[in-house]
Each structure stands twice: as C-alpha cells, then as structure tokens.
PDB file of N, CA and C in Angstrom:
ATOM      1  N   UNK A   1      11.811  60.131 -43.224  1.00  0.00           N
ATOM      2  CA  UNK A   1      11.219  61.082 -42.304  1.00  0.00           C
ATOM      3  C   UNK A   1      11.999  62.383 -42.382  1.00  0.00           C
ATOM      4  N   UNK A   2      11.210  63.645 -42.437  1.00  0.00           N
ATOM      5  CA  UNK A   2      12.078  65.075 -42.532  1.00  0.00           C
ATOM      6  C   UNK A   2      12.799  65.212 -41.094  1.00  0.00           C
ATOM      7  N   UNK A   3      14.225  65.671 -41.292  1.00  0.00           N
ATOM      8  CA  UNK A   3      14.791  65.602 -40.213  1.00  0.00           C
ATOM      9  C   UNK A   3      14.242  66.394 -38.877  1.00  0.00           C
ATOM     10  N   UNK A   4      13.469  67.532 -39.295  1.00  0.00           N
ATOM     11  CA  UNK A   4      12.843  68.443 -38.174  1.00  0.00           C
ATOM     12  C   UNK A   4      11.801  67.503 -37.621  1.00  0.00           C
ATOM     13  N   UNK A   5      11.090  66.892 -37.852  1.00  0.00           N
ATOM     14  CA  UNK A   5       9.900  65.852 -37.637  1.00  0.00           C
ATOM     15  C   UNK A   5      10.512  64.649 -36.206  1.00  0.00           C
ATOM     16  N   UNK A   6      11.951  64.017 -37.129  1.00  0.00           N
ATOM     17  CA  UNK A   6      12.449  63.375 -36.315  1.00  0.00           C
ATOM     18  C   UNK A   6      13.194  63.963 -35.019  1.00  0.00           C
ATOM     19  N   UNK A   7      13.621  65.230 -34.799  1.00  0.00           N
ATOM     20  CA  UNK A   7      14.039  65.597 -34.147  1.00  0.00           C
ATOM     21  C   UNK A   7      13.336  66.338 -33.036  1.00  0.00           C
ATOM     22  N   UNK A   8      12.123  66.539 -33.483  1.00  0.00           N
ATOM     23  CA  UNK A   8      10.816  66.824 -32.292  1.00  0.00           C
ATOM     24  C   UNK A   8      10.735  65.707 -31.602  1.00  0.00           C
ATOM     25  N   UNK A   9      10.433  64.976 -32.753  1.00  0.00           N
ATOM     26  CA  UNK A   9       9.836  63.493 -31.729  1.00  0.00           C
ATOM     27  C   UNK A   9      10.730  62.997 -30.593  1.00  0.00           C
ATOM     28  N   UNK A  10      12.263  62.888 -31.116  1.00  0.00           N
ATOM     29  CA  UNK A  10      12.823  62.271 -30.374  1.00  0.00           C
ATOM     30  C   UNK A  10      13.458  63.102 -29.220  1.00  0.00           C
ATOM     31  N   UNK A  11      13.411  63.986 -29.267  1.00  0.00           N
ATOM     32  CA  UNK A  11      14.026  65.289 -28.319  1.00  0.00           C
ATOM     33  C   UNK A  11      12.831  64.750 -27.154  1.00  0.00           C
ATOM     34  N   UNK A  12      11.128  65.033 -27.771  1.00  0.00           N
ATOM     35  CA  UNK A  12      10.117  64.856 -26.860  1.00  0.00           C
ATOM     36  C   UNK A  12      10.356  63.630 -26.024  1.00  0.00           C
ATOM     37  N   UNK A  13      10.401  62.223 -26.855  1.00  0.00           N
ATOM     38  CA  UNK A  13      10.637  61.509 -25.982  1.00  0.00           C
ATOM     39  C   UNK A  13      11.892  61.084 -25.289  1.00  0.00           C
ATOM     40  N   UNK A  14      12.622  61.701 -25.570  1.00  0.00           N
ATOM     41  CA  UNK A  14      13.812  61.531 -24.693  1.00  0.00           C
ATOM     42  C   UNK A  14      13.806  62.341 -23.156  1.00  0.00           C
ATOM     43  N   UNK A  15      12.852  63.527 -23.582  1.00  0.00           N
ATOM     44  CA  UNK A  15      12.502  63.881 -22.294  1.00  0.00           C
ATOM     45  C   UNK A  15      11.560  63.551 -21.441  1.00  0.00           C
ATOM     46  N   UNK A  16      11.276  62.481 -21.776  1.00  0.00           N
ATOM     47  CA  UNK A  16       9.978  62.012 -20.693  1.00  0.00           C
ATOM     48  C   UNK A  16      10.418  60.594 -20.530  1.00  0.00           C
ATOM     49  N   UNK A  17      11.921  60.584 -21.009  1.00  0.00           N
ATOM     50  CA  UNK A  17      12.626  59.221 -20.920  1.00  0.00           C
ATOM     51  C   UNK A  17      11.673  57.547 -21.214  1.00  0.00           C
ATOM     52  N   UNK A  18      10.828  58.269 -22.230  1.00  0.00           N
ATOM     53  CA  UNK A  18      10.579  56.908 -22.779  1.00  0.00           C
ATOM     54  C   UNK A  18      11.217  56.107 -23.777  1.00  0.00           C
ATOM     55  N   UNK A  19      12.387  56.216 -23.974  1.00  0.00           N
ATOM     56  CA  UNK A  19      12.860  55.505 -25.175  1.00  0.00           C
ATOM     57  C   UNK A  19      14.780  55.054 -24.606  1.00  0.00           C
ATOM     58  N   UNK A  20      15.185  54.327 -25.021  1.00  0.00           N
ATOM     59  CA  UNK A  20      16.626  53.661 -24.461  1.00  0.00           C
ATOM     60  C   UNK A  20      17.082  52.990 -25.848  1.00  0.00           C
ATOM     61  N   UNK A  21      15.947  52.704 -26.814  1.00  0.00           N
ATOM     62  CA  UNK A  21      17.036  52.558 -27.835  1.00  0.00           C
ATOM     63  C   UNK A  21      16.244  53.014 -29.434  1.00  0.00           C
ATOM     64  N   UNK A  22      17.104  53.402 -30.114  1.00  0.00           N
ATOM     65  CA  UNK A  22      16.574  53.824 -31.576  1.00  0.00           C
ATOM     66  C   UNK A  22      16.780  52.876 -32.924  1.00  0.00           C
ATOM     67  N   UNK A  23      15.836  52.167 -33.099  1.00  0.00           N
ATOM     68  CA  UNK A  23      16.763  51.648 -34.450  1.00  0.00           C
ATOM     69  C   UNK A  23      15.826  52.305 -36.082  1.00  0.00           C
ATOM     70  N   UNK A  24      16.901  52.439 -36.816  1.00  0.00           N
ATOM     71  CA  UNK A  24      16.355  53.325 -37.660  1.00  0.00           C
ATOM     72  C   UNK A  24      16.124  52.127 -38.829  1.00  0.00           C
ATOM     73  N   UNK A  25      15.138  52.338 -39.471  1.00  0.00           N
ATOM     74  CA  UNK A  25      15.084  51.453 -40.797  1.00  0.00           C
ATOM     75  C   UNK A  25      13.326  51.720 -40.659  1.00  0.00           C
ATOM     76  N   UNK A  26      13.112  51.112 -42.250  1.00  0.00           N
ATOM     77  CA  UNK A  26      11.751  51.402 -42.827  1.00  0.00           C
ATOM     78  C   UNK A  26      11.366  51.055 -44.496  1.00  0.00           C
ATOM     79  N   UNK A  27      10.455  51.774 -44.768  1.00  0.00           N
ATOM     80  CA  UNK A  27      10.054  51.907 -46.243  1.00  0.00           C
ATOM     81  C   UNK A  27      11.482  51.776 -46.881  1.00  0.00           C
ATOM     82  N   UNK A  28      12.531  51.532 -47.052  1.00  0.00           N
ATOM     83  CA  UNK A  28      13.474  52.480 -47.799  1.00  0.00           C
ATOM     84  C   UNK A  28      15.289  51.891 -46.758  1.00  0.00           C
ATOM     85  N   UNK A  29      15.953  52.203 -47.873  1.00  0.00           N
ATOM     86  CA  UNK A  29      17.606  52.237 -47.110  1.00  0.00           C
ATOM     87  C   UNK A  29      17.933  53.153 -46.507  1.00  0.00           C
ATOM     88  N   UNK A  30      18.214  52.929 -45.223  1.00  0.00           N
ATOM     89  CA  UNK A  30      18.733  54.035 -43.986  1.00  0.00           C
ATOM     90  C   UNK A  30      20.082  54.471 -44.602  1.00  0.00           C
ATOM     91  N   UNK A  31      20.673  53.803 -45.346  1.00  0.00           N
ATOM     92  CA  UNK A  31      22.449  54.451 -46.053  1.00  0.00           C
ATOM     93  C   UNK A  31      21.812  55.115 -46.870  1.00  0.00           C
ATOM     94  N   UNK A  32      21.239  55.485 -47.489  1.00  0.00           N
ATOM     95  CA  UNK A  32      20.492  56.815 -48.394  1.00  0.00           C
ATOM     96  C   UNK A  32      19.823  57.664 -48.393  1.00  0.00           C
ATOM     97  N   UNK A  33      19.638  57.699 -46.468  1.00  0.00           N
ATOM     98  CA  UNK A  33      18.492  58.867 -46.489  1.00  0.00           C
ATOM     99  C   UNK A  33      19.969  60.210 -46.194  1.00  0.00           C
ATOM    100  N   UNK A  34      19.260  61.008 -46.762  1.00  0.00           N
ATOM    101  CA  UNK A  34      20.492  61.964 -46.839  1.00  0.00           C
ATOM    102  C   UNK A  34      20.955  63.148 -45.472  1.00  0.00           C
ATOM    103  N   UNK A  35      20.220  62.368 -44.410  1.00  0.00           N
ATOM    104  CA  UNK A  35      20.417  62.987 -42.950  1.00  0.00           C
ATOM    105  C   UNK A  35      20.510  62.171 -42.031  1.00  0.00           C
ATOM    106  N   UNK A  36      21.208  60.652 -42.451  1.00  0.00           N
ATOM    107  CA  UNK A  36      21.344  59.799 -41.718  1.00  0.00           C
ATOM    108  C   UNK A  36      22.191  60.260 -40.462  1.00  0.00           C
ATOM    109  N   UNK A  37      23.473  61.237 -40.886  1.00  0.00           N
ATOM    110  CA  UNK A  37      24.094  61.230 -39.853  1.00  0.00           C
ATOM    111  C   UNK A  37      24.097  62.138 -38.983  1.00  0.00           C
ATOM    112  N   UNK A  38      22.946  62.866 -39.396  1.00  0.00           N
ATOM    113  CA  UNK A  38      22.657  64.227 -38.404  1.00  0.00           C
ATOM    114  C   UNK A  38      21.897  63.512 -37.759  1.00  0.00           C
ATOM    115  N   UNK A  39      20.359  61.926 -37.781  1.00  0.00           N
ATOM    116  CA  UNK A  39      19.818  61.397 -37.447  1.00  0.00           C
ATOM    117  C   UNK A  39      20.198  60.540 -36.208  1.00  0.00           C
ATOM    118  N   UNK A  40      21.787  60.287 -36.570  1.00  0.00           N
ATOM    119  CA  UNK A  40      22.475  59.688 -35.270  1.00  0.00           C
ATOM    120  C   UNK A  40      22.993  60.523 -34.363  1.00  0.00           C
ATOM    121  N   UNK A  41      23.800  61.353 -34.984  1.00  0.00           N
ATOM    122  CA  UNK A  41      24.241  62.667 -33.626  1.00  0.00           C
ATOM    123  C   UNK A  41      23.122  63.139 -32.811  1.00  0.00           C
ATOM    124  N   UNK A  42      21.910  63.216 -33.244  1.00  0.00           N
ATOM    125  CA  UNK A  42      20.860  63.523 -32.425  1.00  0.00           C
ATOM    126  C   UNK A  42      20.840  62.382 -31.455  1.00  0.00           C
ATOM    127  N   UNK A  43      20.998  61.178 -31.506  1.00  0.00           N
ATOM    128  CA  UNK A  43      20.783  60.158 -30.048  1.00  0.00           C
ATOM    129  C   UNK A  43      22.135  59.193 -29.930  1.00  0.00           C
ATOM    130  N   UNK A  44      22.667  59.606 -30.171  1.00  0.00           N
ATOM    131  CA  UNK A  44      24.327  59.313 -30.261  1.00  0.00           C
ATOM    132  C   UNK A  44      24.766  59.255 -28.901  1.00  0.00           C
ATOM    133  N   UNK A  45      25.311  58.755 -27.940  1.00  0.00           N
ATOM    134  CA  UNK A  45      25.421  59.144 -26.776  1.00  0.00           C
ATOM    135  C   UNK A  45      24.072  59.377 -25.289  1.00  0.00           C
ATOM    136  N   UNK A  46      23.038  59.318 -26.242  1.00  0.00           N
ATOM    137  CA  UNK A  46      21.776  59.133 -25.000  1.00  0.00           C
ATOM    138  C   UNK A  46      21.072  57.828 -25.172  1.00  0.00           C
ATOM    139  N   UNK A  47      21.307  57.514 -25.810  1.00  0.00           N
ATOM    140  CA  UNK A  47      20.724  56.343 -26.277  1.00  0.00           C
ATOM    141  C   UNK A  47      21.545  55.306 -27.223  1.00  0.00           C
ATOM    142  N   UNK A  48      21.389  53.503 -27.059  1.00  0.00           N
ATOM    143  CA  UNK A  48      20.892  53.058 -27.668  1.00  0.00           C
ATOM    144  C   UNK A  48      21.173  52.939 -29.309  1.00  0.00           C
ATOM    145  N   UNK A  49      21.722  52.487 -30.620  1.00  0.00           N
ATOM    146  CA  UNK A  49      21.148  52.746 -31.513  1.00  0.00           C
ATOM    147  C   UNK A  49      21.701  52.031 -32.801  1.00  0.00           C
ATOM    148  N   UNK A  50      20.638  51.733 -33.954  1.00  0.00           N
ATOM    149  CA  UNK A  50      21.186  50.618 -34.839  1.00  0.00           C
ATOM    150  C   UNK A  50      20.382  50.899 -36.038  1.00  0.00           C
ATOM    151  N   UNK A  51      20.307  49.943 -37.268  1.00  0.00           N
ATOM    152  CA  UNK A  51      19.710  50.311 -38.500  1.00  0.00           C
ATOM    153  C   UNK A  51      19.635  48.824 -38.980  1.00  0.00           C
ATOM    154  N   UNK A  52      18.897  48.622 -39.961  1.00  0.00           N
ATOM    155  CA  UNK A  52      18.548  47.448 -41.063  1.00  0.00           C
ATOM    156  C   UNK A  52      18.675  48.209 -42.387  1.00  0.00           C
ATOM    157  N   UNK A  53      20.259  47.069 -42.600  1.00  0.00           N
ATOM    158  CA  UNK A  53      20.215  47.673 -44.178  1.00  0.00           C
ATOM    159  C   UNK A  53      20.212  46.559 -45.189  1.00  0.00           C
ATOM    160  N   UNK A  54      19.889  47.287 -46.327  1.00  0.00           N
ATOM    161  CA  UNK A  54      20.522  45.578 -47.294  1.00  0.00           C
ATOM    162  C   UNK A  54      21.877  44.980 -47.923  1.00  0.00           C
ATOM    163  N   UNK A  55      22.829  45.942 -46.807  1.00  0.00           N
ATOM    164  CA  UNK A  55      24.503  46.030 -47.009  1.00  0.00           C
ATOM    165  C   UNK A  55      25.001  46.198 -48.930  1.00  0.00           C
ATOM    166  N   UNK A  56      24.318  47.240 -49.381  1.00  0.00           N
ATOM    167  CA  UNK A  56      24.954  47.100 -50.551  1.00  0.00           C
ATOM    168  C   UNK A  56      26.236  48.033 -50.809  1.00  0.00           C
ATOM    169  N   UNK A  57      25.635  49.290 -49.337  1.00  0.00           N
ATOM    170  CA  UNK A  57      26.229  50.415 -49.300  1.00  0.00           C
ATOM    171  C   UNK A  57      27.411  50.199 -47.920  1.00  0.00           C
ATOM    172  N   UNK A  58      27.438  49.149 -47.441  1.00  0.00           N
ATOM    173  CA  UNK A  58      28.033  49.112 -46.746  1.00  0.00           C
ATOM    174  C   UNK A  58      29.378  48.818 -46.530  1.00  0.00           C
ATOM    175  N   UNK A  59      29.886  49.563 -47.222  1.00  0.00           N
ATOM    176  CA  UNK A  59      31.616  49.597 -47.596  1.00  0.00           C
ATOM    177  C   UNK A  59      31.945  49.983 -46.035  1.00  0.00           C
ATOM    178  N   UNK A  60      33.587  49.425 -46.544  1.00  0.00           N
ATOM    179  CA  UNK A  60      34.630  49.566 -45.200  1.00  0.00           C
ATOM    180  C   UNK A  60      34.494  51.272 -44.555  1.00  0.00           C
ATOM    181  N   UNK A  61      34.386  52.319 -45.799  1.00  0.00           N
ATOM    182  CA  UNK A  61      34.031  53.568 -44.765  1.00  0.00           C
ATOM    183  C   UNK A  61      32.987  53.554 -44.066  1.00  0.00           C
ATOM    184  N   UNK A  62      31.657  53.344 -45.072  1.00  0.00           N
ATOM    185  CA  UNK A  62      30.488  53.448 -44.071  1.00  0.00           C
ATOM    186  C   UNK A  62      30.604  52.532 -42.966  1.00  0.00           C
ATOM    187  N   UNK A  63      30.802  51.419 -42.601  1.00  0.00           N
ATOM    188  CA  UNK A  63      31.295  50.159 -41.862  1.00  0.00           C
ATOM    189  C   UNK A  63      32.194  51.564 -40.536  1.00  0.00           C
ATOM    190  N   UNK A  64      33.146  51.802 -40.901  1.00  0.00           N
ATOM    191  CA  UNK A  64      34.034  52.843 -39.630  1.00  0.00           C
ATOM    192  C   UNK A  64      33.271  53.563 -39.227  1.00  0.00           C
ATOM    193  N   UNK A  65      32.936  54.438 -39.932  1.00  0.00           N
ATOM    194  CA  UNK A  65      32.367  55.824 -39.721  1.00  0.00           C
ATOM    195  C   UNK A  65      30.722  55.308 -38.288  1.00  0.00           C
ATOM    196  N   UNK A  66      30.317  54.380 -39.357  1.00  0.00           N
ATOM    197  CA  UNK A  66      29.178  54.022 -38.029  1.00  0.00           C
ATOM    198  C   UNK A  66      29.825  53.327 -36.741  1.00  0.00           C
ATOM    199  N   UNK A  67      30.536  52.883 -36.763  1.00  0.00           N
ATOM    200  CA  UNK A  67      31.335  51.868 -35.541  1.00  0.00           C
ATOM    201  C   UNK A  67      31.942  53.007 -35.214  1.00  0.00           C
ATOM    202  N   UNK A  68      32.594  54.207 -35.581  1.00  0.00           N
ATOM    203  CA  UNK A  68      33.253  54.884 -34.811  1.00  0.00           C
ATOM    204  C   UNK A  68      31.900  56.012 -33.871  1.00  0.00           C
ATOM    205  N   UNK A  69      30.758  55.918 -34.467  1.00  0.00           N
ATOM    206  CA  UNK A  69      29.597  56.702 -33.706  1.00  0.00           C
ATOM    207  C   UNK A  69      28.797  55.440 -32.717  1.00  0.00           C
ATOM    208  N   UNK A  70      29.655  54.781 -32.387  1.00  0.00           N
ATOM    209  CA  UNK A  70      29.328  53.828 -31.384  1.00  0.00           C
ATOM    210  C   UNK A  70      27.770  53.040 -31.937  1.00  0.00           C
ATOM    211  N   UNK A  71      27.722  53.073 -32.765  1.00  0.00           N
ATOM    212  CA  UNK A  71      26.603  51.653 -33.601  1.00  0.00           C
ATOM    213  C   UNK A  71      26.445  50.665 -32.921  1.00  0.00           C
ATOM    214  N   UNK A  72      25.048  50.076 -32.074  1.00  0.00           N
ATOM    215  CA  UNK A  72      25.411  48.908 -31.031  1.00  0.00           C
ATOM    216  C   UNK A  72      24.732  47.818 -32.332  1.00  0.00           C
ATOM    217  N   UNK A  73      23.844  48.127 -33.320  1.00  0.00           N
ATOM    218  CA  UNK A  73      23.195  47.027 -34.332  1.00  0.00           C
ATOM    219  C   UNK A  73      23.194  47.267 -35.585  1.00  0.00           C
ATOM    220  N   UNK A  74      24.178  46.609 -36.110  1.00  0.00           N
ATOM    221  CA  UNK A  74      23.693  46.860 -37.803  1.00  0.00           C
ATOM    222  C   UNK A  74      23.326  45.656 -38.068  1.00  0.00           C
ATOM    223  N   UNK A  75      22.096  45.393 -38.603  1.00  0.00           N
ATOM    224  CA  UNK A  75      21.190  44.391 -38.923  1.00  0.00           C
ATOM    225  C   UNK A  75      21.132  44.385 -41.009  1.00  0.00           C
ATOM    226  N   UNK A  76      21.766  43.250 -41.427  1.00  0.00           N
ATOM    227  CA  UNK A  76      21.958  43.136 -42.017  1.00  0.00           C
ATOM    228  C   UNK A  76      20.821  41.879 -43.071  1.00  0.00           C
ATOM    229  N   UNK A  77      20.167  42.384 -43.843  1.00  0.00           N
ATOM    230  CA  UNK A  77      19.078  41.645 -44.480  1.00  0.00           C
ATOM    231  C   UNK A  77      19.933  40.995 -45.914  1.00  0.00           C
ATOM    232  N   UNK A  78      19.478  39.399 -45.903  1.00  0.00           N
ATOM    233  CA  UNK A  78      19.558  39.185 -47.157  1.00  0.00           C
ATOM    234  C   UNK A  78      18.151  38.373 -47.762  1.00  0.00           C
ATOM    235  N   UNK A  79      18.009  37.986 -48.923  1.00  0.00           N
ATOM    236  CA  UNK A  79      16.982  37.646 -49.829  1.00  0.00           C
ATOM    237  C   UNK A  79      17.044  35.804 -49.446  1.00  0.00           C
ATOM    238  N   UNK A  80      18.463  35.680 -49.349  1.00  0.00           N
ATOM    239  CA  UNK A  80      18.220  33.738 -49.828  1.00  0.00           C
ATOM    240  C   UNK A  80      19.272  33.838 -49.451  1.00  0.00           C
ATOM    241  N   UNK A  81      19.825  31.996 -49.195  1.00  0.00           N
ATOM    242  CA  UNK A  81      21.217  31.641 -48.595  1.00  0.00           C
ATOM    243  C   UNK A  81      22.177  31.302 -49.938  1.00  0.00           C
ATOM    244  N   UNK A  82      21.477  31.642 -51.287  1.00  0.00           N
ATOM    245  CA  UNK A  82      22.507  31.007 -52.454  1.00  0.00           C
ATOM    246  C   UNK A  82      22.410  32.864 -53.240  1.00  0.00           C
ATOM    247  N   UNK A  83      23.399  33.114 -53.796  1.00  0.00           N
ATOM    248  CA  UNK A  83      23.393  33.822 -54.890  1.00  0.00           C
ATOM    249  C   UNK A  83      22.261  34.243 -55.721  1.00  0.00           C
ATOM    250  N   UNK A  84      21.877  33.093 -56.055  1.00  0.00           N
ATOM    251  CA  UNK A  84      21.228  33.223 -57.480  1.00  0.00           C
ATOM    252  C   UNK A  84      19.646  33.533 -56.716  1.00  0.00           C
ATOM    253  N   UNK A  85      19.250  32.864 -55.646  1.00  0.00           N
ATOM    254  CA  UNK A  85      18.102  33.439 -54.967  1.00  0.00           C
ATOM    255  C   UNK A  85      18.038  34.676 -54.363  1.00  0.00           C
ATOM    256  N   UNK A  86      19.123  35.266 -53.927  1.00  0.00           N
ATOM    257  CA  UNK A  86      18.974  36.641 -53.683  1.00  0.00           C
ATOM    258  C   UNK A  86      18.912  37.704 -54.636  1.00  0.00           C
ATOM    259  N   UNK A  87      19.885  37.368 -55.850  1.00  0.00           N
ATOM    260  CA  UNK A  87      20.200  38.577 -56.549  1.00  0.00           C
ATOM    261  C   UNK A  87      18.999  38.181 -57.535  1.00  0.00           C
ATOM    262  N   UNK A  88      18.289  37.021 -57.405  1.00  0.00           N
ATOM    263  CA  UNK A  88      16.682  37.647 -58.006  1.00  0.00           C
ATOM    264  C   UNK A  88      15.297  37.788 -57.600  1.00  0.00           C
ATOM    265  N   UNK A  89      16.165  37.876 -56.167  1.00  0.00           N
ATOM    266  CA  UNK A  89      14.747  38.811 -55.422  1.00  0.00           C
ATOM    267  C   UNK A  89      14.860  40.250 -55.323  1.00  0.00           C
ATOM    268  N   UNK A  90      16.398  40.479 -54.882  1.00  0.00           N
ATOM    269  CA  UNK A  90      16.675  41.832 -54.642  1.00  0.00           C
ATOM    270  C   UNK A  90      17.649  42.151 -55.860  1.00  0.00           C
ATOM    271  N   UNK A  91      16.862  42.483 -56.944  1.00  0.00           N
ATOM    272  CA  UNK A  91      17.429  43.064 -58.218  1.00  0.00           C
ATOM    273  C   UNK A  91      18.374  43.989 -57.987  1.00  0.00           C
ATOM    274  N   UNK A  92      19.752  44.335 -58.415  1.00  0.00           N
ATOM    275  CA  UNK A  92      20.294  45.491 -58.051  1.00  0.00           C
ATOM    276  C   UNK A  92      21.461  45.031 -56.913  1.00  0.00           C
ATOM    277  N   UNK A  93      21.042  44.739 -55.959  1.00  0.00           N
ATOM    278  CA  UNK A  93      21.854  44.040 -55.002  1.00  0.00           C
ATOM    279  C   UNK A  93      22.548  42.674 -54.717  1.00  0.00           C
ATOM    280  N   UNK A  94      23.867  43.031 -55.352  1.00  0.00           N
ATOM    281  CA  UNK A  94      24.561  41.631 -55.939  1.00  0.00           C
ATOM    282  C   UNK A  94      24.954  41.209 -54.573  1.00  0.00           C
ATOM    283  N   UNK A  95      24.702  39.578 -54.444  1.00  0.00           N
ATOM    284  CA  UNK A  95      24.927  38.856 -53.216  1.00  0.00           C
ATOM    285  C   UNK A  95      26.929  38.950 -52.513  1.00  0.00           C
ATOM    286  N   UNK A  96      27.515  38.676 -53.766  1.00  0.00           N
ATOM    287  CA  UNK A  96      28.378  38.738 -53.784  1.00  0.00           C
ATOM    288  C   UNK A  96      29.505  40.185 -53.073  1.00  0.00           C
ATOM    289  N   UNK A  97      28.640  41.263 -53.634  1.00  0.00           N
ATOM    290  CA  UNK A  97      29.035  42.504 -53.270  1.00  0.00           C
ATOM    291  C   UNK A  97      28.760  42.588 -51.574  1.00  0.00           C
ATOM    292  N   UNK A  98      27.500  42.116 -50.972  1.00  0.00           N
ATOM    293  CA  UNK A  98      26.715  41.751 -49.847  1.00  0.00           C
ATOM    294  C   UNK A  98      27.967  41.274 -49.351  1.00  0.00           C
ATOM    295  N   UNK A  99      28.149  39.900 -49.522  1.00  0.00           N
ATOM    296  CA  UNK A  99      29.302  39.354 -48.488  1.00  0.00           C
ATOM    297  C   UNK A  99      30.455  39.608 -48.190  1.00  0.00           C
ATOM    298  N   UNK A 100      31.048  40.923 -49.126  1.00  0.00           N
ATOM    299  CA  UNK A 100      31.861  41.209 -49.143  1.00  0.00           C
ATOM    300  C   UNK A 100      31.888  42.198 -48.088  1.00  0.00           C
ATOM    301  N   UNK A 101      30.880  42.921 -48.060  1.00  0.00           N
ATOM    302  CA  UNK A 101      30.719  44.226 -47.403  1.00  0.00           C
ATOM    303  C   UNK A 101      30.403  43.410 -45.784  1.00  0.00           C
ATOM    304  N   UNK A 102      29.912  42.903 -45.795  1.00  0.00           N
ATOM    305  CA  UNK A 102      29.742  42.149 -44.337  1.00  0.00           C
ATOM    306  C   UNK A 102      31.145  41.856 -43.625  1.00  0.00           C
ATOM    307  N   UNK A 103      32.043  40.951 -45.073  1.00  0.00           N
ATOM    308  CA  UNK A 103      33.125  40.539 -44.096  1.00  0.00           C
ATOM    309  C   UNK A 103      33.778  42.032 -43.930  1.00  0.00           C
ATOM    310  N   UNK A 104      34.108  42.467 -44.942  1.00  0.00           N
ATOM    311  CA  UNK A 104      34.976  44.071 -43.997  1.00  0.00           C
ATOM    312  C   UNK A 104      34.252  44.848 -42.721  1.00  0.00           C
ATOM    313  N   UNK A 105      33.256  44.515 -42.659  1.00  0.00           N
ATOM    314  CA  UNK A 105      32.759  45.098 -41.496  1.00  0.00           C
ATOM    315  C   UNK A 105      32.363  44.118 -40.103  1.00  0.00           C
ATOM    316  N   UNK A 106      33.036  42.942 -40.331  1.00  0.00           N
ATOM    317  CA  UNK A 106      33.585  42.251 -39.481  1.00  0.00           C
ATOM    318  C   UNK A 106      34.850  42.506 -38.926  1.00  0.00           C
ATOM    319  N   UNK A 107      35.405  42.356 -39.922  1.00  0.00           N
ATOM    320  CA  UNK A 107      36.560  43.096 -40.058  1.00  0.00           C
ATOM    321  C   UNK A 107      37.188  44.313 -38.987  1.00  0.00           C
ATOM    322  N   UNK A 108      36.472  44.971 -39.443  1.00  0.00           N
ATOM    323  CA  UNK A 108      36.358  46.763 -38.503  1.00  0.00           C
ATOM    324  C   UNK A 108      35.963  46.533 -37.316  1.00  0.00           C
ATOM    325  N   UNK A 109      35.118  45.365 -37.088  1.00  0.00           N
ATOM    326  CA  UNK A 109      34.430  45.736 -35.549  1.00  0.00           C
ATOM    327  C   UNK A 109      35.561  44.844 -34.619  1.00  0.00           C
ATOM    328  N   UNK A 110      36.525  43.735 -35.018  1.00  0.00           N
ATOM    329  CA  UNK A 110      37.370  43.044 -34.557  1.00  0.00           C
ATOM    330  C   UNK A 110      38.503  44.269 -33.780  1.00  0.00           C
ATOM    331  N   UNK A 111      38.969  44.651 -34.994  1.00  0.00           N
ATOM    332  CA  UNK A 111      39.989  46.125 -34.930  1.00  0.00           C
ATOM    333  C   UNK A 111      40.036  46.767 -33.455  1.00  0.00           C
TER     334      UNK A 111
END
C-alpha cells in the first residue's frame, strides 16, 4: 500500500476512533515493504500493533528494532513441522534459517 494512502486511512480512522489495533501483513512480506517503519510510527503509541511474516528477515536487529517500537504481535508463518516440507513449499525460505531467527527473537523479547 502507498504510504500516503495508508496514512489517510488510518489518520481517518483513528479519528472517529474506530480502530484499537493494526496488524499489517498481506499479498507480500511486511519486512520488505520499504515504509514499514514510517507505517509503524504512524500508530505507534495510539494503537495496538503487529505483522505476519515468514521470519526469513527476521534477524536479531529487525527482532530489536520492532520490540523496541513496542510490537504487541509478530506472527510468525511456517509451511510444515519438518524441514524438508517447508523449504519445498516456501522455496527460498530455509526452515532452518526460520528457527533460528525465531529463537533470537525469543531471545530479545525475554531481555
């Protein structure tokens, strides 16, 4: 979504206080849209707010950086409970790399 688009909308409904929480995800990886974090400073503090990713990108910085903007959900998708069923559903996204990135961001939220 273009960031001006999202930022009408949600400005609008924040003023008519219909909304308490935001979670961002869709067509596509929320760690790659390239205004993710202007997307959170906009409801950062008024709201509410979380994402669905497929943790490939979810290294120990990205892991802080969102926990330090008060992140109440990171929703974390995988393909299958074995290796070999995930990394050949979700081509590209090694399971292994996945669990790794999960536990450091267990990790971080303990901290």
């Amino acid at each position: 979504m273009d960031l001006g688009l999202y930022r009408k909308v949600i400005r609008e409904l924040l003023s008519m206080g219909s909304i308490n929480y935001v979670h961002l995800q869709g067509w596509g990886e929320p760690l790659l849209h390239p205004n993710l974090m202007d997307m959170i400073n906009e409801i950062r503090g008024k709201v509410d707010f979380g994402l669905t990713t497929n943790g490939l990108l979810l290294n120990e910085h990205y892991s802080s950086r969102l926990i330090s903007l008060g992140i109440n959900v990171i929703a974390i998708t995988f393909a299958g409970a074995e290796p070999s069923t995930h990394n050949a559903i979700r081509i590209g996204c090694d399971f292994g790399t996945l669990v790794k990135n999960v536990g450091g961001s267990l990790r971080l939220e303990k901290d």
